[in-house]
N, C-alpha and C. Protein backbone atom coordinates (compact mmCIF):
# COMPACT_ATOMS: atom_id res chain seq x y z
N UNK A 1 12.03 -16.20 -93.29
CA UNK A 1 11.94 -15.61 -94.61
C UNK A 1 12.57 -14.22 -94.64
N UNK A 2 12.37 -13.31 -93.91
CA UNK A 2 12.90 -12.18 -93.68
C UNK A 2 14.62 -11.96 -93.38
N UNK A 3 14.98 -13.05 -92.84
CA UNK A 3 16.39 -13.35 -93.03
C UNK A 3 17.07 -13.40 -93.76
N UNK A 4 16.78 -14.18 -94.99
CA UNK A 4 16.88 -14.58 -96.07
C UNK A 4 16.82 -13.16 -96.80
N UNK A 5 15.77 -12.48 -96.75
CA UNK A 5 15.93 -10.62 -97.47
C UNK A 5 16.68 -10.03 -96.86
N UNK A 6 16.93 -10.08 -95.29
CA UNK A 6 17.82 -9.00 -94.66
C UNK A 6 19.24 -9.22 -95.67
N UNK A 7 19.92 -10.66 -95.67
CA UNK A 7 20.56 -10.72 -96.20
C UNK A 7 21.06 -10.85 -97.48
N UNK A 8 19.76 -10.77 -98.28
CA UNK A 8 19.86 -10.63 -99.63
C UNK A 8 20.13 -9.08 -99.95
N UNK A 9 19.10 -8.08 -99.07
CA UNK A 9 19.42 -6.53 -99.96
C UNK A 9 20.72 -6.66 -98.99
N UNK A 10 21.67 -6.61 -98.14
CA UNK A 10 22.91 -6.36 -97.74
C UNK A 10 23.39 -6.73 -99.13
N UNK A 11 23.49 -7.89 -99.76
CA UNK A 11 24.52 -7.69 -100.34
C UNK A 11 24.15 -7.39 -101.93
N UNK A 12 23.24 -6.75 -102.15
CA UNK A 12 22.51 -6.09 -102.74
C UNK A 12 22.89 -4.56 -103.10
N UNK A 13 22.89 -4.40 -101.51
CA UNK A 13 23.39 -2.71 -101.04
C UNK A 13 24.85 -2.88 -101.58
N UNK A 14 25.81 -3.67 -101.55
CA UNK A 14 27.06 -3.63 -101.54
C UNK A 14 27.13 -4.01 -102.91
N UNK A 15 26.74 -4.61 -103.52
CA UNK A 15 26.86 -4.55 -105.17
C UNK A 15 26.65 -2.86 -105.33
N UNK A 16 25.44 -2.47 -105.16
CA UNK A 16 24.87 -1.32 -106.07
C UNK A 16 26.23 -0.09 -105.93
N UNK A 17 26.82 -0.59 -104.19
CA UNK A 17 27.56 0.83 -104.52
C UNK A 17 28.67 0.62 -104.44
N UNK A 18 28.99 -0.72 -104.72
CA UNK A 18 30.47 -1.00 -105.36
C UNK A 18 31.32 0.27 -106.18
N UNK A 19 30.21 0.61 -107.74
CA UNK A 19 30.86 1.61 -108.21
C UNK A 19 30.62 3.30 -108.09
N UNK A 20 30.11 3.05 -106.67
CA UNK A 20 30.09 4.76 -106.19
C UNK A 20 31.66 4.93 -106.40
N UNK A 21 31.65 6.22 -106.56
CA UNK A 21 33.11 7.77 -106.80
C UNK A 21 33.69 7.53 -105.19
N UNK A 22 34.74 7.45 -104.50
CA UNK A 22 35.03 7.17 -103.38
C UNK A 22 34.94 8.96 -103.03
N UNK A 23 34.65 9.98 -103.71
CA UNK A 23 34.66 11.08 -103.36
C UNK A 23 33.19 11.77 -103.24
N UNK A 24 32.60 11.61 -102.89
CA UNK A 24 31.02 12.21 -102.75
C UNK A 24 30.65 13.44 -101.24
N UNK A 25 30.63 14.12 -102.58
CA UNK A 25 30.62 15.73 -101.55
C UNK A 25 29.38 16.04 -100.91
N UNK A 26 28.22 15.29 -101.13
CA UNK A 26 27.00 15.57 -100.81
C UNK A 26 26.17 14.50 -100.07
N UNK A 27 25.90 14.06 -99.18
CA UNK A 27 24.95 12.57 -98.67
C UNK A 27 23.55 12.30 -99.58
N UNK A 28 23.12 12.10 -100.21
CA UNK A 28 21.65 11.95 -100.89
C UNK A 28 20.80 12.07 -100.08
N UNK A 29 20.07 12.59 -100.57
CA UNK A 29 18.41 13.27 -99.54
C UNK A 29 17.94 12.55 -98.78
N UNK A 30 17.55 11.22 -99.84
CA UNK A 30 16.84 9.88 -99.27
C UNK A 30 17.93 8.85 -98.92
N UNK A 31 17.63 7.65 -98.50
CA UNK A 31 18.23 6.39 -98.19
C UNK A 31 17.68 5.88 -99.84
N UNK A 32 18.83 5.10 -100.07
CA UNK A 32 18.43 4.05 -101.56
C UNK A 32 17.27 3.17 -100.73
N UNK A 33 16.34 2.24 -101.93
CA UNK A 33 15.50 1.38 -101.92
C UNK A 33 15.90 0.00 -100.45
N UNK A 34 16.93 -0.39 -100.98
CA UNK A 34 17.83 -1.29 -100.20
C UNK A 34 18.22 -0.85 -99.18
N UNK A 35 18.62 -0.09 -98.73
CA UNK A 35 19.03 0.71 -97.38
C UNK A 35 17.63 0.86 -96.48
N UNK A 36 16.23 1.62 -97.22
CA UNK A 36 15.25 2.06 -96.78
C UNK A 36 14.39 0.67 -96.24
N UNK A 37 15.04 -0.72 -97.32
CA UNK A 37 13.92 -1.83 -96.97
C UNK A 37 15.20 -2.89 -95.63
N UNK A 38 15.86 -2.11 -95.13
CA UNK A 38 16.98 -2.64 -94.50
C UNK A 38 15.85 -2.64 -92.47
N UNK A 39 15.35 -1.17 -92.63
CA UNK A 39 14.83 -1.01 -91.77
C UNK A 39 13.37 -1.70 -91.42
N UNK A 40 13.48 -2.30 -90.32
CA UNK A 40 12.14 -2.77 -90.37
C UNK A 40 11.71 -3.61 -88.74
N UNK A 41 10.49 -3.54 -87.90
CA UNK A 41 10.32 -4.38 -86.42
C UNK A 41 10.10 -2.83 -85.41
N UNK A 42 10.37 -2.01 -86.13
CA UNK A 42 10.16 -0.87 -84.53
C UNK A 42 11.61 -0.23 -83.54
N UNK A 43 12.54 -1.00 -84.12
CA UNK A 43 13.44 -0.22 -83.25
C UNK A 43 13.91 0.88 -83.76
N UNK A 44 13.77 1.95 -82.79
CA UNK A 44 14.32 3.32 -82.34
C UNK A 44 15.81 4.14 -81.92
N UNK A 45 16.32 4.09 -82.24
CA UNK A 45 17.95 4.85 -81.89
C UNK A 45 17.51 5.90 -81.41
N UNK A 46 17.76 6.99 -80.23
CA UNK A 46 17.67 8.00 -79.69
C UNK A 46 18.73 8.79 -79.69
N UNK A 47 18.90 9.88 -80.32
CA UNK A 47 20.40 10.78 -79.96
C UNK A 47 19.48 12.29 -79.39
N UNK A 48 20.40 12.88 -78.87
CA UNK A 48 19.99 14.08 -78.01
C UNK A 48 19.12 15.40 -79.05
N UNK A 49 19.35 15.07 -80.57
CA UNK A 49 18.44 15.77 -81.54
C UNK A 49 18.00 15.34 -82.88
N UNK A 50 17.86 13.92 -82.70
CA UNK A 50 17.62 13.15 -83.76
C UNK A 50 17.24 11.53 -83.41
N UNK A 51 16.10 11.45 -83.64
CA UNK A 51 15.67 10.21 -84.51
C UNK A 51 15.61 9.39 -84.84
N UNK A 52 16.50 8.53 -85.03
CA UNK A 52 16.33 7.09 -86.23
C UNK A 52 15.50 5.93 -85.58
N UNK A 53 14.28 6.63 -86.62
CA UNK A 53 13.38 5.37 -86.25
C UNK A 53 12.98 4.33 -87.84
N UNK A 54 13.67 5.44 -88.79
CA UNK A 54 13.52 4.97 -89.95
C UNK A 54 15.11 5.14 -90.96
N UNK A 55 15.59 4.82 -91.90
CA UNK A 55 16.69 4.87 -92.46
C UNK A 55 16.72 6.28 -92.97
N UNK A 56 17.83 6.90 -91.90
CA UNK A 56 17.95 8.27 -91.75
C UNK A 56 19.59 9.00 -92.17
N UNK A 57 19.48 9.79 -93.57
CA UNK A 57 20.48 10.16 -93.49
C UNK A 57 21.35 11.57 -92.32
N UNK A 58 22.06 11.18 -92.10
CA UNK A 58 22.39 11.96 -90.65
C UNK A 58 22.99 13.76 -91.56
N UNK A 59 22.15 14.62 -90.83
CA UNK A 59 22.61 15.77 -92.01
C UNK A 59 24.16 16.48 -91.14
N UNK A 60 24.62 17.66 -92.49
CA UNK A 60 26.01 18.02 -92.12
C UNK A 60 26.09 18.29 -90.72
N UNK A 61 24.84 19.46 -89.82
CA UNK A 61 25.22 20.11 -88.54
C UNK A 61 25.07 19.02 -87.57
N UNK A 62 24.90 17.78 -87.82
CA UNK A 62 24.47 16.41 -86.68
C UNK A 62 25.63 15.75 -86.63
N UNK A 63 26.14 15.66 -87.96
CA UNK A 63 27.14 15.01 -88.34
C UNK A 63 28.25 15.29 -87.00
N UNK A 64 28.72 16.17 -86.96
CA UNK A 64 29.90 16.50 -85.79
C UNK A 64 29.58 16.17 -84.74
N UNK A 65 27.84 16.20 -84.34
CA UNK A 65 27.76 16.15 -83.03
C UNK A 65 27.50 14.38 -82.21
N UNK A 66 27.13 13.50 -83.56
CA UNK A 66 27.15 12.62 -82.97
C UNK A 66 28.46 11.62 -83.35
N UNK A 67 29.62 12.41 -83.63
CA UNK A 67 31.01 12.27 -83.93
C UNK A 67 31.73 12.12 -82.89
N UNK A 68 31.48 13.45 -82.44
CA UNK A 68 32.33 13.70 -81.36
C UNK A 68 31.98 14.07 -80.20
N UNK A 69 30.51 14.46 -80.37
CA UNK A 69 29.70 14.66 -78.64
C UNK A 69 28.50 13.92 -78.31
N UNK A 70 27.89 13.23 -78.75
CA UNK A 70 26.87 12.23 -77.91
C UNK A 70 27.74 11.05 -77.90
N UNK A 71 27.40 10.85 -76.59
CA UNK A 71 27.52 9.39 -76.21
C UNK A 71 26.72 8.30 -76.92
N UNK A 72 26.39 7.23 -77.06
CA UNK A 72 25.74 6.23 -77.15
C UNK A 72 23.73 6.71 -76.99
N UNK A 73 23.28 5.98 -78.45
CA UNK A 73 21.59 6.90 -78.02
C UNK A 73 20.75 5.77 -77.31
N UNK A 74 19.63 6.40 -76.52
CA UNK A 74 18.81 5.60 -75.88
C UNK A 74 18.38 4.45 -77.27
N UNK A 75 18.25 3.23 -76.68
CA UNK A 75 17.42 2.38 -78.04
C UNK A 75 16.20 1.72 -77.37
N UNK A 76 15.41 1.79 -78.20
CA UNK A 76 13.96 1.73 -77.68
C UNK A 76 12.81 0.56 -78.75
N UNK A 77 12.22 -0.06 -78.01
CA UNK A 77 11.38 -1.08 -79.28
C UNK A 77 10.17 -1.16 -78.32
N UNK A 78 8.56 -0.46 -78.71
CA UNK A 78 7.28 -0.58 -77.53
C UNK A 78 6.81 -1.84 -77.82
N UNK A 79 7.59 -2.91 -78.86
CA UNK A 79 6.37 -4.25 -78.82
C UNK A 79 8.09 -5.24 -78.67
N UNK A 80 8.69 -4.93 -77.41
CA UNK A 80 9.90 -5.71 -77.24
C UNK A 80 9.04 -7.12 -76.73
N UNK A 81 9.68 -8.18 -76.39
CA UNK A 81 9.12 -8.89 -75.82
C UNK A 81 9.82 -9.30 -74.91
N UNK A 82 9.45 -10.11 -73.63
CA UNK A 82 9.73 -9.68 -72.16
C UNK A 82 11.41 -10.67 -71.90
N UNK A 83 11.32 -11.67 -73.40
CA UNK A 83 12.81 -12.24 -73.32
C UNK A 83 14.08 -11.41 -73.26
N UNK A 84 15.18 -12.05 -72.95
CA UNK A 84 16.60 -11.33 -72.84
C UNK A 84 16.82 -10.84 -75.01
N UNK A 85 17.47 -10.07 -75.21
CA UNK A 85 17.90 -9.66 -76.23
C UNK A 85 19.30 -9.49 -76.14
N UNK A 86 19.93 -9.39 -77.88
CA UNK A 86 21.34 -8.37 -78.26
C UNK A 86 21.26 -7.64 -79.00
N UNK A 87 22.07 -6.51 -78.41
CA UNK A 87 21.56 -5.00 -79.47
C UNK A 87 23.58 -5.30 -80.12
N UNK A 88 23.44 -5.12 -81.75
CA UNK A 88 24.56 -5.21 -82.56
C UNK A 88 24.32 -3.85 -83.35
N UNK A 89 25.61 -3.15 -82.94
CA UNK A 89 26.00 -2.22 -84.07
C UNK A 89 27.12 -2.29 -84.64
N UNK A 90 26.70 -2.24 -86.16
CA UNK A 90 27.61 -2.53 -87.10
C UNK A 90 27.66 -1.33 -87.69
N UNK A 91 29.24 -1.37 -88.71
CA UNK A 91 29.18 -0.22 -90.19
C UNK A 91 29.28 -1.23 -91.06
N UNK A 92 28.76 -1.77 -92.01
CA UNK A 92 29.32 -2.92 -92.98
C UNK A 92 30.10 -1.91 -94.54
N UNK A 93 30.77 -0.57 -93.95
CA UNK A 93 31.07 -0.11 -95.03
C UNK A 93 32.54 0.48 -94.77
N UNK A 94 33.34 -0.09 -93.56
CA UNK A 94 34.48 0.35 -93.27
C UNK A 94 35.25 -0.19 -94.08
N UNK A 95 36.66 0.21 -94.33
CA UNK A 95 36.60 1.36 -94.42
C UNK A 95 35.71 2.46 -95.31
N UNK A 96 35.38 2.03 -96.78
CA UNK A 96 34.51 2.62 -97.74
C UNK A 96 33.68 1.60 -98.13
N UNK A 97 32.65 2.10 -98.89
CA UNK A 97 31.37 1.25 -99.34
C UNK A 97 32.20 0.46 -100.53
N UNK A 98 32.78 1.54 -100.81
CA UNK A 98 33.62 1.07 -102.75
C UNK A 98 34.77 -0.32 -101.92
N UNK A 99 35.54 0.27 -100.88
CA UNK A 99 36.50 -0.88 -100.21
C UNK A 99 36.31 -1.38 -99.19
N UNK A 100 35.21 -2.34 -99.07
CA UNK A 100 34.64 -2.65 -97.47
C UNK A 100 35.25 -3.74 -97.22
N UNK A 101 36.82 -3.97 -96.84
CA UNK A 101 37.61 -5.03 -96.17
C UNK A 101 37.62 -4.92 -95.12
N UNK A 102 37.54 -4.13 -94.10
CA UNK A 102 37.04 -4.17 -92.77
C UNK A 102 35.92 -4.15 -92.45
N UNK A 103 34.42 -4.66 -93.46
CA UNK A 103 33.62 -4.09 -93.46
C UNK A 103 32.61 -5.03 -92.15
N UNK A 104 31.81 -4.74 -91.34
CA UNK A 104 30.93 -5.30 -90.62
C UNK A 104 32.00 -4.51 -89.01
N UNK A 105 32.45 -3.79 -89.29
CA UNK A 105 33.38 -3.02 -87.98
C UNK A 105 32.61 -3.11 -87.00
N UNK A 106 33.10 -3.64 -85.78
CA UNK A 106 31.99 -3.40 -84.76
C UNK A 106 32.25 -1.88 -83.75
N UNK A 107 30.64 -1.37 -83.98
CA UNK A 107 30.61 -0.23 -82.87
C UNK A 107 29.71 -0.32 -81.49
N UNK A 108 29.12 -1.63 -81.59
CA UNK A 108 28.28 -1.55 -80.00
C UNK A 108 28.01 -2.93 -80.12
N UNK A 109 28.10 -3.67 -78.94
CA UNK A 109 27.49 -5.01 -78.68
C UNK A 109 27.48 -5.13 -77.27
N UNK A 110 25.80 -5.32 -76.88
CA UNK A 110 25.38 -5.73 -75.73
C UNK A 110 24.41 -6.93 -75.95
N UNK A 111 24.59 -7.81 -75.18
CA UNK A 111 23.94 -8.83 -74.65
C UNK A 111 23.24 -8.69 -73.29
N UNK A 112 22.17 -9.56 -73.19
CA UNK A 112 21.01 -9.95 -71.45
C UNK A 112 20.06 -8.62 -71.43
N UNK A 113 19.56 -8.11 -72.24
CA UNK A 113 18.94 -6.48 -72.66
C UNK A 113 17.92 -7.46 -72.25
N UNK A 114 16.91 -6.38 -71.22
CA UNK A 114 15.77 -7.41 -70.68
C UNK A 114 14.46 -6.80 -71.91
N UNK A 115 13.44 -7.36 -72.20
CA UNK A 115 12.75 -6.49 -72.89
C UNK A 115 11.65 -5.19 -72.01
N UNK A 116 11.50 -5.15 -71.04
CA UNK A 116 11.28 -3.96 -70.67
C UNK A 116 12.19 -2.85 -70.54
N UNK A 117 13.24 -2.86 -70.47
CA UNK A 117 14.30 -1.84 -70.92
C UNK A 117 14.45 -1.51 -72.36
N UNK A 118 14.13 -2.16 -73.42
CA UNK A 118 13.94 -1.88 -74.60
C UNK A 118 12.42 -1.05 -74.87
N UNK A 119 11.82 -1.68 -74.33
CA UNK A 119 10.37 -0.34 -74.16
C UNK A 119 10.42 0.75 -73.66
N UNK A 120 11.21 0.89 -72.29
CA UNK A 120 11.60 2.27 -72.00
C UNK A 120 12.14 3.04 -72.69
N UNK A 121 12.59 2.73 -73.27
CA UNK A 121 14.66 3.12 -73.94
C UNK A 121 16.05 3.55 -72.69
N UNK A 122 15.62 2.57 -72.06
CA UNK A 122 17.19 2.45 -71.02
C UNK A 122 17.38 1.04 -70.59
N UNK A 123 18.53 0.89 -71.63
CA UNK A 123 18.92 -0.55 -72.13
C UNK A 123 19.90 -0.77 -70.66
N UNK A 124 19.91 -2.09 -70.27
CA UNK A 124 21.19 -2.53 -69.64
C UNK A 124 21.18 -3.95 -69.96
N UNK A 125 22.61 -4.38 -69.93
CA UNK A 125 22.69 -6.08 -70.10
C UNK A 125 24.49 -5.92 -70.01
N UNK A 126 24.64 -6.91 -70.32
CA UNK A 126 26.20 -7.30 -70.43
C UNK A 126 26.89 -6.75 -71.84
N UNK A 127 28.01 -5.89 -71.63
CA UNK A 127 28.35 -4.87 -72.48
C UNK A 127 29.53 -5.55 -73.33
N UNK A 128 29.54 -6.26 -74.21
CA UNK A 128 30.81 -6.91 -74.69
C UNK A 128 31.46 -5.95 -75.48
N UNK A 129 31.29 -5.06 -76.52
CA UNK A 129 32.13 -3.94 -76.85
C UNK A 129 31.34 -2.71 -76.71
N UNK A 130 32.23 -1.45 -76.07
CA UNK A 130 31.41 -0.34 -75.65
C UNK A 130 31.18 0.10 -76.90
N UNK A 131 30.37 1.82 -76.47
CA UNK A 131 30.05 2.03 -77.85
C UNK A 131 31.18 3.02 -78.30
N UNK A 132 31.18 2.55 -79.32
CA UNK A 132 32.32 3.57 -80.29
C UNK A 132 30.98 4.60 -81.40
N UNK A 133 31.74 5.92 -81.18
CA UNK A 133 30.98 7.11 -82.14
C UNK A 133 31.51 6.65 -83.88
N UNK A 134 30.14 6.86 -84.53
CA UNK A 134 30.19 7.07 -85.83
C UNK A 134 31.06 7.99 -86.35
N UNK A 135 32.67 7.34 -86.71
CA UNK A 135 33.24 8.70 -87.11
C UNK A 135 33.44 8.21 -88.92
N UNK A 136 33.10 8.05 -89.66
CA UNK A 136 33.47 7.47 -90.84
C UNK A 136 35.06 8.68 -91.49
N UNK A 137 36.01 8.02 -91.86
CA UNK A 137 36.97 8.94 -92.32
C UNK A 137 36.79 9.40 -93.34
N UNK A 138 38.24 10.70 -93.95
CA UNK A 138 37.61 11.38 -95.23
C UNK A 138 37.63 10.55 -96.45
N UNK A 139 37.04 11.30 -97.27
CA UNK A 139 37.07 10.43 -98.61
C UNK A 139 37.01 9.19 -98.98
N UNK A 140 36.12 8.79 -97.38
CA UNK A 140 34.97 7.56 -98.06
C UNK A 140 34.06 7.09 -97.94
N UNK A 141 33.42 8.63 -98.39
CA UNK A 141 32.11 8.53 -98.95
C UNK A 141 30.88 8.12 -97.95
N UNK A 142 29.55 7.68 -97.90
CA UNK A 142 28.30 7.60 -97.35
C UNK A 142 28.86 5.89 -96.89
N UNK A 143 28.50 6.19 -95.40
CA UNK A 143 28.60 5.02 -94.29
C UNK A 143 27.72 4.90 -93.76
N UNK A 144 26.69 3.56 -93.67
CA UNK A 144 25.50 2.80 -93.02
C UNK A 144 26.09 2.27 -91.55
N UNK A 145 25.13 2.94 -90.48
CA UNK A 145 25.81 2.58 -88.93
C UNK A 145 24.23 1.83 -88.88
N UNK A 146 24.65 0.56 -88.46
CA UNK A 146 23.28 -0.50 -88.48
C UNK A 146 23.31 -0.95 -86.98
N UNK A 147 21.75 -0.91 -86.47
CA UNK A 147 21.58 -1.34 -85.31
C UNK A 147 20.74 -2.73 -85.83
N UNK A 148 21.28 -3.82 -84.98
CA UNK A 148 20.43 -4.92 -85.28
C UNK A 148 19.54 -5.43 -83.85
N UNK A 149 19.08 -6.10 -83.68
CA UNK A 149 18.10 -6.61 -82.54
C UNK A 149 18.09 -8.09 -82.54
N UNK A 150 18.75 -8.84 -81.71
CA UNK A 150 18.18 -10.52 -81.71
C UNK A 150 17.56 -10.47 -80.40
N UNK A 151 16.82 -11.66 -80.75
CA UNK A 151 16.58 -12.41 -79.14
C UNK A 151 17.59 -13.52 -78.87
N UNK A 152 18.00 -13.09 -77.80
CA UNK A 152 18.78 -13.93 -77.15
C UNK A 152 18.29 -15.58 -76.51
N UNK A 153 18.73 -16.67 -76.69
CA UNK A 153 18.37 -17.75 -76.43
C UNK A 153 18.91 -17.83 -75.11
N UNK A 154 17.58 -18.30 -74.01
CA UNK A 154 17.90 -18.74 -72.95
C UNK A 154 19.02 -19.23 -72.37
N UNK A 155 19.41 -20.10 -72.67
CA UNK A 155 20.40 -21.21 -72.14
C UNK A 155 21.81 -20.17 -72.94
N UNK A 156 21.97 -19.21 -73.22
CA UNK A 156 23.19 -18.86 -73.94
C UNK A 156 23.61 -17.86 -73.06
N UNK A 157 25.04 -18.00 -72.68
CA UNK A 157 25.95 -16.66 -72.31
C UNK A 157 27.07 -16.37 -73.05
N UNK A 158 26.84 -15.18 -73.89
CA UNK A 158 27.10 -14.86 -74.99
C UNK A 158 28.34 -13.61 -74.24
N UNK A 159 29.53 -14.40 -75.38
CA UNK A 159 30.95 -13.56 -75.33
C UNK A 159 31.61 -13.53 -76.48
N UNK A 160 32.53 -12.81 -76.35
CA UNK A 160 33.47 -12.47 -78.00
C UNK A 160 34.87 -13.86 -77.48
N UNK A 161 35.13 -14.04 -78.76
CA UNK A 161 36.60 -15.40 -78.94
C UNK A 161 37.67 -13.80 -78.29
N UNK A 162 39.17 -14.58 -78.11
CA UNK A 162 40.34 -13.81 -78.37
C UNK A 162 40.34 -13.03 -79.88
N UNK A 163 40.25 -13.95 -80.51
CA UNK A 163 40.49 -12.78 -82.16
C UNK A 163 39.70 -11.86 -82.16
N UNK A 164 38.19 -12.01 -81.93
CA UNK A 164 37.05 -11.05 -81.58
C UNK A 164 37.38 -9.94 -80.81
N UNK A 165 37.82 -10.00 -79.85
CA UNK A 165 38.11 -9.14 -78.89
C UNK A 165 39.63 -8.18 -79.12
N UNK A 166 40.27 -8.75 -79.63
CA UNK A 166 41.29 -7.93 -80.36
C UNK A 166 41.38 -6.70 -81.04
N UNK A 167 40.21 -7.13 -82.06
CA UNK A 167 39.91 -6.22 -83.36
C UNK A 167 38.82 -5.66 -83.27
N UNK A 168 38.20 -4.60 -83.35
CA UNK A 168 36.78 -4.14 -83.44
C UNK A 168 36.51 -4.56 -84.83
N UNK A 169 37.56 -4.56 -85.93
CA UNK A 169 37.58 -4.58 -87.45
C UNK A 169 37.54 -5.80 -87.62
N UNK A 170 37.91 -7.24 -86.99
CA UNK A 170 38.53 -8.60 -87.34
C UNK A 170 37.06 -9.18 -86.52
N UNK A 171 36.18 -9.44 -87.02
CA UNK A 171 35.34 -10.30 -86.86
C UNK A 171 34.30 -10.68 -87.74
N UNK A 172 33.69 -11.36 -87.80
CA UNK A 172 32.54 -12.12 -88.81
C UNK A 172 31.26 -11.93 -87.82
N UNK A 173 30.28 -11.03 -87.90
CA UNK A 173 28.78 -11.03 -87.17
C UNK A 173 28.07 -12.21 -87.61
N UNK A 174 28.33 -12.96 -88.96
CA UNK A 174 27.56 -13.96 -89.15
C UNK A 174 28.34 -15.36 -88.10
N UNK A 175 29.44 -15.36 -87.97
CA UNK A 175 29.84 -16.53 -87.43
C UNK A 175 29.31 -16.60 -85.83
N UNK A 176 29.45 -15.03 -85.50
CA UNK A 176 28.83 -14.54 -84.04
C UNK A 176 27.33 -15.14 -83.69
N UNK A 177 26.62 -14.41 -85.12
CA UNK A 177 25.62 -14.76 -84.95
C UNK A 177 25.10 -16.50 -85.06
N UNK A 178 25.87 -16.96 -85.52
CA UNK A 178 25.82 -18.50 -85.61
C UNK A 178 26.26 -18.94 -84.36
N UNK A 179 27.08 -19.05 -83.97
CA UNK A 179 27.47 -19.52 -82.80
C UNK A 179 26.77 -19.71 -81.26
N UNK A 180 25.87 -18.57 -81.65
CA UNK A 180 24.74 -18.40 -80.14
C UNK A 180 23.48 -18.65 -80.90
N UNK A 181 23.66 -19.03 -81.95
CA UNK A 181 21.88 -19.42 -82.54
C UNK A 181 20.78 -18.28 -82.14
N UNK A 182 21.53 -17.00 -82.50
CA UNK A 182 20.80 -15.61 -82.52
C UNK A 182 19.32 -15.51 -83.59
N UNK A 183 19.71 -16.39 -84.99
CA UNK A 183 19.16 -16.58 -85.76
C UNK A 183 19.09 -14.97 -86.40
N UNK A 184 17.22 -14.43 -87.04
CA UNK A 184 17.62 -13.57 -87.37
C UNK A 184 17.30 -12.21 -86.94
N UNK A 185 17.72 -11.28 -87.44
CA UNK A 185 17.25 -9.43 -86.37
C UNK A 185 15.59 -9.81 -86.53
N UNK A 186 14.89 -9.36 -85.18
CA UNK A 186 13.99 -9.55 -84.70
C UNK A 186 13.70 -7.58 -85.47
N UNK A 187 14.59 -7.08 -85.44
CA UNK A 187 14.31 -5.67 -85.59
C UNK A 187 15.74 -5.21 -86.29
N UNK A 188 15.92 -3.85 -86.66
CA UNK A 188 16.44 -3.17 -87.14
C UNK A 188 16.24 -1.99 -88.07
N UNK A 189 17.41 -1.05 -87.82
CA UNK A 189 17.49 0.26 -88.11
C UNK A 189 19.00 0.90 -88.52
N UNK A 190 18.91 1.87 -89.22
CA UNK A 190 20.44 2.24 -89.78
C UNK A 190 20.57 3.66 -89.67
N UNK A 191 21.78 4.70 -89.55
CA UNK A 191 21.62 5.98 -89.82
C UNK A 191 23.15 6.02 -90.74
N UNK A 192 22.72 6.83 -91.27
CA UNK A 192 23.74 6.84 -93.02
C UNK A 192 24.45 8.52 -92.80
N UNK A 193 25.72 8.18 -92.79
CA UNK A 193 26.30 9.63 -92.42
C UNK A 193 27.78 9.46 -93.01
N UNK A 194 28.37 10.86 -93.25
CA UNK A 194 29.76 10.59 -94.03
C UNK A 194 30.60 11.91 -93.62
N UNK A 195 31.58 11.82 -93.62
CA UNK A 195 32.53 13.06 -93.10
C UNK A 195 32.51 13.77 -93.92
N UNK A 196 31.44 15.55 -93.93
CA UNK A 196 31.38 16.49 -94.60
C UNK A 196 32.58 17.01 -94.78
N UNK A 197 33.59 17.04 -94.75
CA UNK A 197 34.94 17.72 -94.80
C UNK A 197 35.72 16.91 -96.28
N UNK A 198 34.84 16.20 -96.97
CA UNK A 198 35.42 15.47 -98.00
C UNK A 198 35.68 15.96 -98.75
């Protein structure tokens, strides 16, 4: 059932801000309704001064730093369960929310995440795309960086096709996610950030 909503407010979220201004000088205080009910299961993003344990807009002085100087944040869930997992990070707003034809860009995908490493927050498993930093470009506007959570099915060893692996931009997460019978995020979390220099 929750599947069924994850993917209803997505495209929900992408209606509403179809007709955002591709120029927005300011990030909004809060996360919209849809963004805020996006988050939900306990998982944690860790960066070296911030947070996201809830749908967090990333403010201007963070903005640079998790641009261009943190690495990848600890991710953390205390009611993981002891099966293998995949941690998916997506932007579903590349290039812009208003023009999302590259949209579902991939910035992190690991697979075999044991669930006691998700309780700690020091993930390891099989790294199919490293992580790429949230850099959203200028003038377009407020970008959703989404962490998702599956459980991984036993019997599956989970890899990207040739086209997959090509493109960080050229892939379908739903076909991904179909293909290994991921079914749906066990968890998830988003941080919403946009290039102050707009």
């Amino acid at each position: 059932m929750w599947c069924l909503k994850f993917y209803a407010m997505a495209a929900i979220a992408c209606a509403f801000t179809a007709h955002l201004s591709t120029v927005e000088a300011k990030a909004p205080e809060t996360p919209s309704l849809s963004d805020a009910q996006f988050c939900q299961g306990g998982l944690v993003a860790i960066y070296p001064e911030i947070e996201v344990s809830d749908c967090t807009v990333i403010p201007p002085g963070l903005r640079e730093k998790i641009s261009k100087e943190w690495g990848p944040p600890k991710v953390k869930m205390a009611n993981a369960k002891k099966r293998k997992h995949v941690l998916m990070m997506v932007d579903p707003d590349a290039p812009s929310r208003r023009n999302p034809v590259r949209s579902h860009w991939r910035h992190w995908l690991i697979a075999d995440i044991k669930g006691n490493g998700l309780r700690s927050g020091i993930i390891k498993g099989s790294v199919l795309s490293e992580y790429a930093r949230p850099t959203p470009p200028q003038r377009s506007g407020l970008h959703r960086y989404q962490f998702m959570l599956f459980e991984q099915p036993d019997d599956q060893t989970l890899s990207l096709n040739k086209k997959e692996m090509a493109s960080l931009g050229n892939w379908e997460p739903q076909a991904f996610i179909a293909r290994f019978g991921l079914g749906c995020p066990v968890a998830s979390v988003q941080l919403l950030t946009q290039n102050y220099k707009d």
